[in-house]
Protein backbone atom coordinates (compact mmCIF):
# COMPACT_ATOMS: atom_id res chain seq x y z
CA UNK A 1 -37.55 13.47 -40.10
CA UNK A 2 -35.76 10.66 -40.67
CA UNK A 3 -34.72 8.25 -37.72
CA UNK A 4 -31.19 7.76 -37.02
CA UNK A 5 -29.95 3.97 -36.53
CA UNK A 6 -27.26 3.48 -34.74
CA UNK A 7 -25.77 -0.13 -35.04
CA UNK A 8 -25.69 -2.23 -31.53
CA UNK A 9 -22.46 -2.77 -29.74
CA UNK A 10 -22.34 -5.48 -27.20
CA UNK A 11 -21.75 -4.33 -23.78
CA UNK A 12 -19.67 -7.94 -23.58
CA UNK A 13 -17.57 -7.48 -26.51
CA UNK A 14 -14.77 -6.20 -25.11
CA UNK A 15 -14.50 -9.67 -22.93
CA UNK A 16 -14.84 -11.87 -25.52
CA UNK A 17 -11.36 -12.51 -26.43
CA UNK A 18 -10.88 -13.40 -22.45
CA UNK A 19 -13.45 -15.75 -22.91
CA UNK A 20 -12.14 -17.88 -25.89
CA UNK A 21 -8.16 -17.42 -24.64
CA UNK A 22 -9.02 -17.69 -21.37
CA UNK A 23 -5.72 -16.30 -18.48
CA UNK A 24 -3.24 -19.52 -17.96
CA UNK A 25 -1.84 -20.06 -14.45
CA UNK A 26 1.45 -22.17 -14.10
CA UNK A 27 2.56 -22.91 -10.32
CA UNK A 28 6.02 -24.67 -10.89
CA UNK A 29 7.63 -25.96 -7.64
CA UNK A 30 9.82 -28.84 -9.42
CA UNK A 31 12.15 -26.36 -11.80
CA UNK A 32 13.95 -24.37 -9.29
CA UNK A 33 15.26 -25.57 -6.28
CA UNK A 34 14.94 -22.63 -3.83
CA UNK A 35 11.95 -20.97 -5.46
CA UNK A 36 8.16 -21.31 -7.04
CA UNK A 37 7.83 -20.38 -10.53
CA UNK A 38 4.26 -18.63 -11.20
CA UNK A 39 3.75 -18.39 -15.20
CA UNK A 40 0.75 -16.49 -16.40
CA UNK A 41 -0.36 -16.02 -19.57
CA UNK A 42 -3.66 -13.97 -21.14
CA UNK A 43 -4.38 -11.52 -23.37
CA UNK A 44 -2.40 -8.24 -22.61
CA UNK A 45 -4.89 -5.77 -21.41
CA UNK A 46 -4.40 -2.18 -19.47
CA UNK A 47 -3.30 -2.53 -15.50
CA UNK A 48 -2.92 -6.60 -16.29
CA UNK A 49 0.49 -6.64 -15.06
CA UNK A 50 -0.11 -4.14 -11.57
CA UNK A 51 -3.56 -6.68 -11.16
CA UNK A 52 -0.72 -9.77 -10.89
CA UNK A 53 1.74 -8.01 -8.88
CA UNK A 54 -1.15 -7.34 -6.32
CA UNK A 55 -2.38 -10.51 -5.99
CA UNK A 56 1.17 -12.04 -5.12
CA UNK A 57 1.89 -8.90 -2.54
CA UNK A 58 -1.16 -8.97 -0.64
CA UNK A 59 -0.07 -12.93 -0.13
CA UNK A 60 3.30 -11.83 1.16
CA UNK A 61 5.35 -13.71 -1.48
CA UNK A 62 8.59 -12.39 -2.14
CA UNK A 63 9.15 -11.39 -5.82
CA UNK A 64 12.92 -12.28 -6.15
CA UNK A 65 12.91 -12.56 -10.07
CA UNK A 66 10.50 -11.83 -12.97
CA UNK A 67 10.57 -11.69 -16.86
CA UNK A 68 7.62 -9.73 -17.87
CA UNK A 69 6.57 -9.28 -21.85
CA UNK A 70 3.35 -7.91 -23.06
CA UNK A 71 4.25 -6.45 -26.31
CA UNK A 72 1.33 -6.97 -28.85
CA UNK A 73 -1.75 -8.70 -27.67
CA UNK A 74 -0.66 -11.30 -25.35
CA UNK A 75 0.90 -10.94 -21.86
CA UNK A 76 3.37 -13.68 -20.50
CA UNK A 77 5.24 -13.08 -17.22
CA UNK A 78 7.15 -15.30 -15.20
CA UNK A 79 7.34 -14.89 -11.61
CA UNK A 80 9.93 -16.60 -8.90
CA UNK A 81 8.75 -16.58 -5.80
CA UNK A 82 9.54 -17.64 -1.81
CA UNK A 83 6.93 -16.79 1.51
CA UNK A 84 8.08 -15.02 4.31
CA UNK A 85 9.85 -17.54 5.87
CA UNK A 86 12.47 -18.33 2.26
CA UNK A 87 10.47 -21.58 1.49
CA UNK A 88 8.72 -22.64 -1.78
CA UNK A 89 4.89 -22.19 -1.85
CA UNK A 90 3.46 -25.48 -0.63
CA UNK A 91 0.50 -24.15 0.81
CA UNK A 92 -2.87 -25.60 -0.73
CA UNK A 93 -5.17 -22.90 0.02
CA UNK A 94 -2.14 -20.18 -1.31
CA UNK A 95 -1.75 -22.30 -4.67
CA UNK A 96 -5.38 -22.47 -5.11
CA UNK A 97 -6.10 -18.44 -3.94
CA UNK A 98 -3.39 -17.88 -6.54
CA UNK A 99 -5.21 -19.74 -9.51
CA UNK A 100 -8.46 -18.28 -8.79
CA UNK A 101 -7.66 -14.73 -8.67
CA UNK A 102 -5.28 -14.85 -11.62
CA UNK A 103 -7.64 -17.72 -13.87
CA UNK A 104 -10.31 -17.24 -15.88
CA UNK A 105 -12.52 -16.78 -12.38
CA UNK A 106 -10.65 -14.19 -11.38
CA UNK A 107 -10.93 -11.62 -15.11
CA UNK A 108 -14.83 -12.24 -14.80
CA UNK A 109 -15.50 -8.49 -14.37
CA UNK A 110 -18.78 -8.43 -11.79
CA UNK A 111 -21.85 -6.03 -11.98
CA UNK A 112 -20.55 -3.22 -10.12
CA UNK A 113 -16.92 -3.36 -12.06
CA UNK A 114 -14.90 -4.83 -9.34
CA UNK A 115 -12.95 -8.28 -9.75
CA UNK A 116 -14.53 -11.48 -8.24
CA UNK A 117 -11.09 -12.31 -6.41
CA UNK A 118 -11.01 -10.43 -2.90
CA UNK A 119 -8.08 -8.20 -1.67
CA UNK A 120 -7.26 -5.29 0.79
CA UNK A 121 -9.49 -2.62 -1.04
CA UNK A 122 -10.93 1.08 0.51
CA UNK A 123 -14.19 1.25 0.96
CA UNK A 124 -17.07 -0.13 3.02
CA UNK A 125 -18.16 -3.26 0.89
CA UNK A 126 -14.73 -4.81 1.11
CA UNK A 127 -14.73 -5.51 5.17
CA UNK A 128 -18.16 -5.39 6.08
CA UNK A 129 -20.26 -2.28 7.64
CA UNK A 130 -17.77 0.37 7.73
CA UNK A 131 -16.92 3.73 6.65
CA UNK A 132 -13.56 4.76 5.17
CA UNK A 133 -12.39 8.14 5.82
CA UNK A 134 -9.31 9.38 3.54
CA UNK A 135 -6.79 12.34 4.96
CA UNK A 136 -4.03 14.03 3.20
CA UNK A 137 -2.00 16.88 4.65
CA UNK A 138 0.96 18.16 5.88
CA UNK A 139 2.54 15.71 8.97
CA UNK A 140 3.75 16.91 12.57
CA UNK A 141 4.58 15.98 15.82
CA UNK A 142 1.15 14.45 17.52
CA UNK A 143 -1.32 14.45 14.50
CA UNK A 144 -2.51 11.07 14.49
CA UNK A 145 -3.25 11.22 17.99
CA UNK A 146 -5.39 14.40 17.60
CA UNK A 147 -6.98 12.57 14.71
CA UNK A 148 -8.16 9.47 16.93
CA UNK A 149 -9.27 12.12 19.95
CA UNK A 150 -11.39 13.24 17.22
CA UNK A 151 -13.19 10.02 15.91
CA UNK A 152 -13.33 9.30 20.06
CA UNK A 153 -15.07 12.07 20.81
CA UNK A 154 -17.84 11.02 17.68
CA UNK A 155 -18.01 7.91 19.16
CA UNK A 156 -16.72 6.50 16.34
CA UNK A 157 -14.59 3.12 16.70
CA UNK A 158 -11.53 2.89 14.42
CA UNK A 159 -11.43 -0.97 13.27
CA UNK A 160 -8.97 -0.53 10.28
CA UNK A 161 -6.40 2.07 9.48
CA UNK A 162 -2.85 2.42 7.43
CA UNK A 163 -1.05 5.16 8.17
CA UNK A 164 1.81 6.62 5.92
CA UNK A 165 4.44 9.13 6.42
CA UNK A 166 6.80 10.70 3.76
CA UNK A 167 8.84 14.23 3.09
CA UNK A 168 6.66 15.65 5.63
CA UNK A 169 3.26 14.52 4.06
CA UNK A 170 0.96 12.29 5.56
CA UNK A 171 -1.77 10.22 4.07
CA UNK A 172 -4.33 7.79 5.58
CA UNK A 173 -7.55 5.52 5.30
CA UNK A 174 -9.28 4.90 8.44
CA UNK A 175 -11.73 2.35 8.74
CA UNK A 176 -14.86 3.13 11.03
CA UNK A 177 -17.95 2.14 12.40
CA UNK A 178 -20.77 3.63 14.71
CA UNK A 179 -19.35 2.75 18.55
CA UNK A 180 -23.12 1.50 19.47
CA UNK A 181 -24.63 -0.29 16.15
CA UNK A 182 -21.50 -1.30 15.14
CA UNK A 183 -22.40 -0.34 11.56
CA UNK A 184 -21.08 2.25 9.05
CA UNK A 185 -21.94 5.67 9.52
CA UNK A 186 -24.82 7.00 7.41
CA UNK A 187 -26.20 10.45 9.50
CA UNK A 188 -25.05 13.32 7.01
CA UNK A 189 -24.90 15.67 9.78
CA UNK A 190 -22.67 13.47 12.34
CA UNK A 191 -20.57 12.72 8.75
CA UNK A 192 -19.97 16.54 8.11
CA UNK A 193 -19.07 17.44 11.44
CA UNK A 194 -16.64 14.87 11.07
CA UNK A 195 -15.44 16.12 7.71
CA UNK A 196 -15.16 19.48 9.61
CA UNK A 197 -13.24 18.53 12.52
CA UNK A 198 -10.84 16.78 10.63
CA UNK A 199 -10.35 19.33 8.25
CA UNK A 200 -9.58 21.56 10.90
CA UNK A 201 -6.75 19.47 12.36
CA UNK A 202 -5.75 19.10 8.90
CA UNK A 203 -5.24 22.64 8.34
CA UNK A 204 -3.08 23.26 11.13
CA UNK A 205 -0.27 22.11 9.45
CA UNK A 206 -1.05 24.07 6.32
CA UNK A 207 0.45 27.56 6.10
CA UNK A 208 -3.12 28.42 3.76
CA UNK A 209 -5.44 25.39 4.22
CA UNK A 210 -5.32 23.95 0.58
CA UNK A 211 -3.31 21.38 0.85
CA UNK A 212 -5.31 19.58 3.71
CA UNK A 213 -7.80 17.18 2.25
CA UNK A 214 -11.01 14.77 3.89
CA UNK A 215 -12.91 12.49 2.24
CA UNK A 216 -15.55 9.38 2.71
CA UNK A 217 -14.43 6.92 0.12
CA UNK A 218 -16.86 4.56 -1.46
CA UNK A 219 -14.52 3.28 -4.48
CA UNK A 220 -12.70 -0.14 -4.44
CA UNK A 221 -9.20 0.81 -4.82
CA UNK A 222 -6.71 -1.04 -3.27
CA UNK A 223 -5.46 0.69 -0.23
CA UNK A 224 -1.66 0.48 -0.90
CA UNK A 225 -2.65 1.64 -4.15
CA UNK A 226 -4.64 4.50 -2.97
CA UNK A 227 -2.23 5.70 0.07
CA UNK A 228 0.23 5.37 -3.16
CA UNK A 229 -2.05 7.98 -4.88
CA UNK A 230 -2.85 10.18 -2.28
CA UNK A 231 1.12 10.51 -1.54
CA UNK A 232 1.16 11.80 -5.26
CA UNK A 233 -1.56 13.75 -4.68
CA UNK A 234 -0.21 15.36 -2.19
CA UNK A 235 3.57 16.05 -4.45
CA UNK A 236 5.87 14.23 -1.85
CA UNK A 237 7.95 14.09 -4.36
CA UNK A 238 8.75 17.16 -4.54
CA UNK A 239 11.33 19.69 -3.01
CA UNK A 240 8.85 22.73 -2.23
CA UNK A 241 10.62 23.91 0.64
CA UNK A 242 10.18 20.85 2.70
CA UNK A 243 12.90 20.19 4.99
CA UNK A 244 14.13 16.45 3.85
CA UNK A 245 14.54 13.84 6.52
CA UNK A 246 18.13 12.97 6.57
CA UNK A 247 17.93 9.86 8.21
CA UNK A 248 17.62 8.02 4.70
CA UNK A 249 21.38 6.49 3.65
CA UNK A 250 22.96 8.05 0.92
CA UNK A 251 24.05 4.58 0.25
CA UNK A 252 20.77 3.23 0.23
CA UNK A 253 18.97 5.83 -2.30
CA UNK A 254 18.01 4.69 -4.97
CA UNK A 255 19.64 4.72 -8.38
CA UNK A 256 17.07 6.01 -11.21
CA UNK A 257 17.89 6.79 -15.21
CA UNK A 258 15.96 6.58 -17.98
CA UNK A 259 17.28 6.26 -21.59
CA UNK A 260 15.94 5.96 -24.94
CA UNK A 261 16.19 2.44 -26.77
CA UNK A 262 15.98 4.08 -30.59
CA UNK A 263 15.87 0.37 -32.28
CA UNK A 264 12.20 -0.16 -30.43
CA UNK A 265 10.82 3.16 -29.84
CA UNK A 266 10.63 2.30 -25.91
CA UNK A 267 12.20 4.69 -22.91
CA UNK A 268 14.27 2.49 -21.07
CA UNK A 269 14.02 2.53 -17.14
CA UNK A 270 16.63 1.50 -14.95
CA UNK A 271 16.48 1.10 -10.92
CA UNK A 272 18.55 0.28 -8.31
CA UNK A 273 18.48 0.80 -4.71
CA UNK A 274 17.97 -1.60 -1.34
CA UNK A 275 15.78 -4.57 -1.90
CA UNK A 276 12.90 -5.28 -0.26
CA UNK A 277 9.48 -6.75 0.15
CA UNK A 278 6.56 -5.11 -2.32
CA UNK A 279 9.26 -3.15 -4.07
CA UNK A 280 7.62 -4.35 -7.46
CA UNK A 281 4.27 -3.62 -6.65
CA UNK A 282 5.18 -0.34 -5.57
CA UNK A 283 6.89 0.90 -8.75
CA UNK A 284 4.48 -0.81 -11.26
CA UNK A 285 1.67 1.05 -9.36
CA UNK A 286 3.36 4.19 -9.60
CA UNK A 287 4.03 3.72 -13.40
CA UNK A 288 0.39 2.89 -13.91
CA UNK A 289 -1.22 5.59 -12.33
CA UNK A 290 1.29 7.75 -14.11
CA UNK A 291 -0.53 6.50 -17.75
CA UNK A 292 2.73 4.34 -18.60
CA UNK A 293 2.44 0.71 -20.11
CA UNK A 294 5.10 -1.65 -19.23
CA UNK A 295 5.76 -3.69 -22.54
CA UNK A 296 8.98 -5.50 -20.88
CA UNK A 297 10.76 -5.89 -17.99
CA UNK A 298 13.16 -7.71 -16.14
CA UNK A 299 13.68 -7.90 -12.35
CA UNK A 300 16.11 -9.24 -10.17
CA UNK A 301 17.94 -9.06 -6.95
CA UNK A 302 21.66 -9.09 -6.13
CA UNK A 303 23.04 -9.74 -2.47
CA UNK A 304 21.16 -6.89 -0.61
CA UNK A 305 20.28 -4.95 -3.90
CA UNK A 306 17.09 -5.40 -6.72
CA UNK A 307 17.93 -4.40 -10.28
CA UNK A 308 14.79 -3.40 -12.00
CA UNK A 309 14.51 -2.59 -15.95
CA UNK A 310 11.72 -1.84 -17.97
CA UNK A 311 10.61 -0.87 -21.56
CA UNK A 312 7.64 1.64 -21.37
CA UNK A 313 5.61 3.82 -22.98
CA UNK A 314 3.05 6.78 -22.10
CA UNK A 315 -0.50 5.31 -22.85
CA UNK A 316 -0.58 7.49 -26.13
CA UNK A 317 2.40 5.73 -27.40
CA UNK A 318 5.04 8.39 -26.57
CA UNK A 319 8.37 7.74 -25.07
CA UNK A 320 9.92 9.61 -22.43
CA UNK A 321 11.94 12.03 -24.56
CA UNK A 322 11.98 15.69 -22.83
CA UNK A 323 14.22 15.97 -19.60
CA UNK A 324 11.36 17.25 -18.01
CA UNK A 325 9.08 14.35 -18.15
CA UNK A 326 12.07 12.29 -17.25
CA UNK A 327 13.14 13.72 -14.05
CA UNK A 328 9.58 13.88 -13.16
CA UNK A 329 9.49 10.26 -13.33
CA UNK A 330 12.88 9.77 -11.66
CA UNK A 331 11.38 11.78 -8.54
CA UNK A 332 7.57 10.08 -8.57
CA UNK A 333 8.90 6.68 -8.45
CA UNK A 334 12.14 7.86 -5.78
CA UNK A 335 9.55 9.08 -3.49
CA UNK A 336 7.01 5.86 -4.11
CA UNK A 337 10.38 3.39 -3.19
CA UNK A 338 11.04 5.67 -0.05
CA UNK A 339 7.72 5.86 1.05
CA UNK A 340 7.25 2.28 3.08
CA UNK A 341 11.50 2.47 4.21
CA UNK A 342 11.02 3.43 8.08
CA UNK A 343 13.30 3.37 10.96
CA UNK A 344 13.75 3.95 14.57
CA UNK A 345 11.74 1.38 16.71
CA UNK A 346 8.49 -0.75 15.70
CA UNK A 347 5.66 -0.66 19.11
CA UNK A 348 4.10 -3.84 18.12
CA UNK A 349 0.75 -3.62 20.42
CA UNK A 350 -2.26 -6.41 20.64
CA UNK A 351 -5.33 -5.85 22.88
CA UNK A 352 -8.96 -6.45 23.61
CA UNK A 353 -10.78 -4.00 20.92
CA UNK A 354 -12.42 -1.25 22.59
CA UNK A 355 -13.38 2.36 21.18
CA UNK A 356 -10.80 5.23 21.75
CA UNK A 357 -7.95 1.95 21.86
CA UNK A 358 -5.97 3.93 19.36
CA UNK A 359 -6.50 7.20 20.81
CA UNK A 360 -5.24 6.51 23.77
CA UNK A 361 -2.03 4.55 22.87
CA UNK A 362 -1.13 7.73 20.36
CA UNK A 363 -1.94 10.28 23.25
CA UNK A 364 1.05 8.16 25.21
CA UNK A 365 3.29 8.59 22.29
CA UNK A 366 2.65 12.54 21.86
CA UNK A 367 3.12 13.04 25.77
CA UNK A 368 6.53 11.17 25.90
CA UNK A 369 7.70 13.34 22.86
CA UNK A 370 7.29 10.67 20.32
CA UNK A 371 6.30 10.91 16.53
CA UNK A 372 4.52 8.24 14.46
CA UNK A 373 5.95 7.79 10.86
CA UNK A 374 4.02 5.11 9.88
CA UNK A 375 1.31 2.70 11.35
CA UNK A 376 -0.99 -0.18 10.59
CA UNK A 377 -3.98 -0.74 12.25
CA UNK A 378 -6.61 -4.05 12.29
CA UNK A 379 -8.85 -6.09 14.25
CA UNK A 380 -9.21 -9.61 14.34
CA UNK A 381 -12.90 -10.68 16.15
CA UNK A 382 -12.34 -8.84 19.23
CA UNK A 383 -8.60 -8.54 19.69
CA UNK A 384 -6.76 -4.97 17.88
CA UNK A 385 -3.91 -5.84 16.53
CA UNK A 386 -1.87 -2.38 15.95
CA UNK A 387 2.03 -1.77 15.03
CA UNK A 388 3.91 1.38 15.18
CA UNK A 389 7.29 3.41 13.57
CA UNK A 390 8.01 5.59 15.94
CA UNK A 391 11.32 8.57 16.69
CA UNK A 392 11.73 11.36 18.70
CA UNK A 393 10.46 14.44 17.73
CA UNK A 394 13.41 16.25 17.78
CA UNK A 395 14.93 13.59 15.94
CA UNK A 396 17.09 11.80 18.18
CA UNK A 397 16.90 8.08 19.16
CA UNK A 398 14.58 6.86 21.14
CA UNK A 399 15.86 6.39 24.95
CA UNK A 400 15.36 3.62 27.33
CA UNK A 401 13.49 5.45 29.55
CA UNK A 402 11.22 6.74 27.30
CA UNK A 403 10.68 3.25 26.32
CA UNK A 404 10.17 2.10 30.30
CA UNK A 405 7.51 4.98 31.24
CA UNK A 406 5.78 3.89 27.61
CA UNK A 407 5.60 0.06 29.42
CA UNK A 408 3.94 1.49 32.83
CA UNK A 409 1.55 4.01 30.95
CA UNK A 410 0.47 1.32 28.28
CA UNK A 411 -0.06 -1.32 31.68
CA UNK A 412 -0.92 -4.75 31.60
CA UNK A 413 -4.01 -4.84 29.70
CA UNK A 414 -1.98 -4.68 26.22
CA UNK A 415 0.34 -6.64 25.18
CA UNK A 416 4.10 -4.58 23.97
CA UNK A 417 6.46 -5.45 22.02
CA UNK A 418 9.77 -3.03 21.13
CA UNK A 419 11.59 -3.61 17.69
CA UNK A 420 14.57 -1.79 16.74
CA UNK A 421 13.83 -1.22 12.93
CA UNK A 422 17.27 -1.15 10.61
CA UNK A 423 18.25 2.08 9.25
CA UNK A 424 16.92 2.10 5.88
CA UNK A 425 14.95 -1.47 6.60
CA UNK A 426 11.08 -1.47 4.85
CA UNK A 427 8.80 -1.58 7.60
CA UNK A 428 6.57 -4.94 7.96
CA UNK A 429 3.62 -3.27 7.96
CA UNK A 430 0.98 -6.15 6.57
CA UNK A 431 -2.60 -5.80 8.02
CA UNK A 432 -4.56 -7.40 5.45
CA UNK A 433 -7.92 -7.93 6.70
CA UNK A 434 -9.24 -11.08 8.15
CA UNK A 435 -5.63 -12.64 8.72
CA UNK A 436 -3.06 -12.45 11.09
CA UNK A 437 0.46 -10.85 9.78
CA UNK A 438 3.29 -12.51 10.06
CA UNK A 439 5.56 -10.81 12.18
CA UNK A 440 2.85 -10.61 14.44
CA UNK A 441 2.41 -14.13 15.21
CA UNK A 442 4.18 -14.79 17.92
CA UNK A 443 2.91 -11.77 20.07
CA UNK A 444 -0.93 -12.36 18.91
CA UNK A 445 -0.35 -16.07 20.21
CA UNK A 446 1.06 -14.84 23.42
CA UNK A 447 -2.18 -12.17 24.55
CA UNK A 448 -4.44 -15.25 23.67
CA UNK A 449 -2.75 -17.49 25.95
């Protein structure tokens, strides 16, 4: 019998062309007057553009402008950008964080496939010894509090979590770690009784249990990205039934079409709807994970509004072109814009990190009739660091004295503070690990005093 040869293929091939063009990273603060110009150019590759957008959200710059083009081989964008605070970026350790996870450092694909720059990521390599624990289901009145009683009672301490909230769907990554070691959780038997009890909280919001999901993650997706998946997963964008909270605007909703550009061959995507903070990254992540390629786009914000277009394709090289797959798209990337707007009042809460910390604060929410729609959760050394979007159950506002008896029963030991959020207004939610957020300087400085 003859021996079959098959020629050798290079496991490294496929970088090779990053290694003689090499990624180019402009930081321009002399061209504009009020903003930073960040130019990069490489060679185009899948999920290039959603890998730049991330870097510059998980650094809290504000996108205010881009022109992106990646049609061919090569991908050129040009991003203007401000910090938090409306100022240029000056910062020396930002400017150089910025060149070394969008350089040629930062496309050096490691062993174990992840990227050598660092960012908020799910699973237990990316902040130490810890287990993360994903839930999808259907939300109600009291379910993250039932959720922490649970991981309590295992003596399990939460040290991360992101909670989000949206058309009556709830998804969530929970960080934890063994209350006595300190270390991620590793007994299979502890681990499914876990899995069990959650799942059974889980399914008493479901009508038949299927929708109601648990699961240990050990990947290295980014966690906006994977809330943003597990929201899909779930089909809150969808109209099954679901009553629809009508607390969102009309005026703020946002504007979707899609048309066909026939001189190109690309679908042409329009949006418009309320500006705000990560609004890029959150409908360039939903594109990707739908399998569609951005060739071009441009992006820009007027007074209070952003006006977004983009040229796409479907990975196969198809444009949108039945109504179907067009409203479909329209409603995926409605429901990804909606799902970080919250309103009502912000509990911003810092304390001394202890185990069952979160379950008790959420137990005083549930007993004075209040409902979390979103939360972020992180510790920093040994102080928690939590924030809260809460209403009343029934829907009303929240009351002064609901607020008072929420002072008395949270006492001394924590430190409160009460935010009215805007209606409509993206909630500031930014708990990326190992720094403080923003908004919650002032407050952190004030418990360590």
């Amino acid at each position: 019998m003859d021996r079959v040869c098959w020629p050798y293929f290079d496991p490294e091939y496929e970088n090779l062309s990053l290694r003689i063009n090499p990624p180019r990273v402009s930081i321009d603060n002399a061209t504009c007057r009020d903003c930073t110009l960040i130019k990069v150019d490489s060679v185009n590759k899948t999920g290039i553009l959603l890998e730049v957008v991330q870097v510059l959200t998980d650094l809290d710059l504000v996108i205010s402008k881009a022109y992106i083009s990646s049609d061919g081989g090569w991908f050129m964008d040009v991003f203007h950008v401000i910090d938090q605070q409306g100022n240029k970026v000056t910062d020396s350790r930002t400017i150089e964080h910025i060149e070394k996870a969008l350089g040629p450092k930062g496309h050096t694909v490691a062993t174990d496939g992840m990227k050598a720059w660092s960012g908020k990521r799910v699973g237990v390599h990316s902040i130490g010894d810890h287990t993360a624990i994903e839930l999808i289901g259907r939300d109600r009145p009291g379910l993250l509090s039932e959720i922490s009683a649970v991981l309590t009672n295992l003596h399990c301490n939460v040290v991360a979590a992101e909670v989000w909230t949206h058309n009556m769907r709830v998804a969530s990554v929970i960080y934890v770690n063994d209350e006595t070691t300190g270390c991620v959780v590793e007994d299979p038997i502890r681990l499914s009784a876990m899995e069990e009890q959650l799942k059974n909280i889980l399914r008493g919001c479901e009508d038949d249990g299927k929708a109601a999901r648990t699961s240990f993650s050990m990947g290295f997706t980014h966690v906006d990205r994977r809330l943003h998946q597990m929201m899909f997963a779930a089909r809150d964008y969808e109209d099954d039934g679901v009553i629809e909270d009508k607390s969102y605007a009309p005026a703020f909703r946002p504007i979707i079409t899609v048309e066909r550009c026939e001189d190109k061959g690309y679908s042409v995507l329009n949006v418009r709807c309320k500006d705000r903070p990560k609004l890029l990254f959150d409908i360039v992540c939903t594109l990707t994970d739908m399998q569609y390629v951005v060739f071009h786009a441009s992006i820009s914000s007027s007074g209070p509004y952003a006006l977004q277009e983009y040229y796409i394709r479907h990975m196969d090289g198809c444009t949108l072109d039945t109504e179907g797959e067009k409203q479909r798209v329209i409603k995926c990337l409605e429901a990804a814009i909606r799902r970080r707007v919250c309103e009502g009042l912000s509990f911003e809460i810092c304390a001394r990190d202890r185990v069952g910390l979160l379950s008790e604060v959420t137990r005083i929410f549930r007993e004075n009739g209040l409902t979390v729609t979103r939360a972020g959760v992180t510790t920093v050394g040994e102080k928690a660091m939590n924030v809260f979007y809460v209403r009343e159950a029934s829907g009303n506002p929240v009351d002064m004295k609901t607020i008072e008896a929420l002072r008395k029963q949270i006492g001394h030991n924590m430190m409160l503070n009460v935010k009215k959020v805007p209606a409509s207004a993206e909630a500031p939610v930014s708990t990326g690990w190992g720094k403080t957020s923003l908004f919650f300087g002032s407050l952190f400085e004030r418990f360590l005093a």
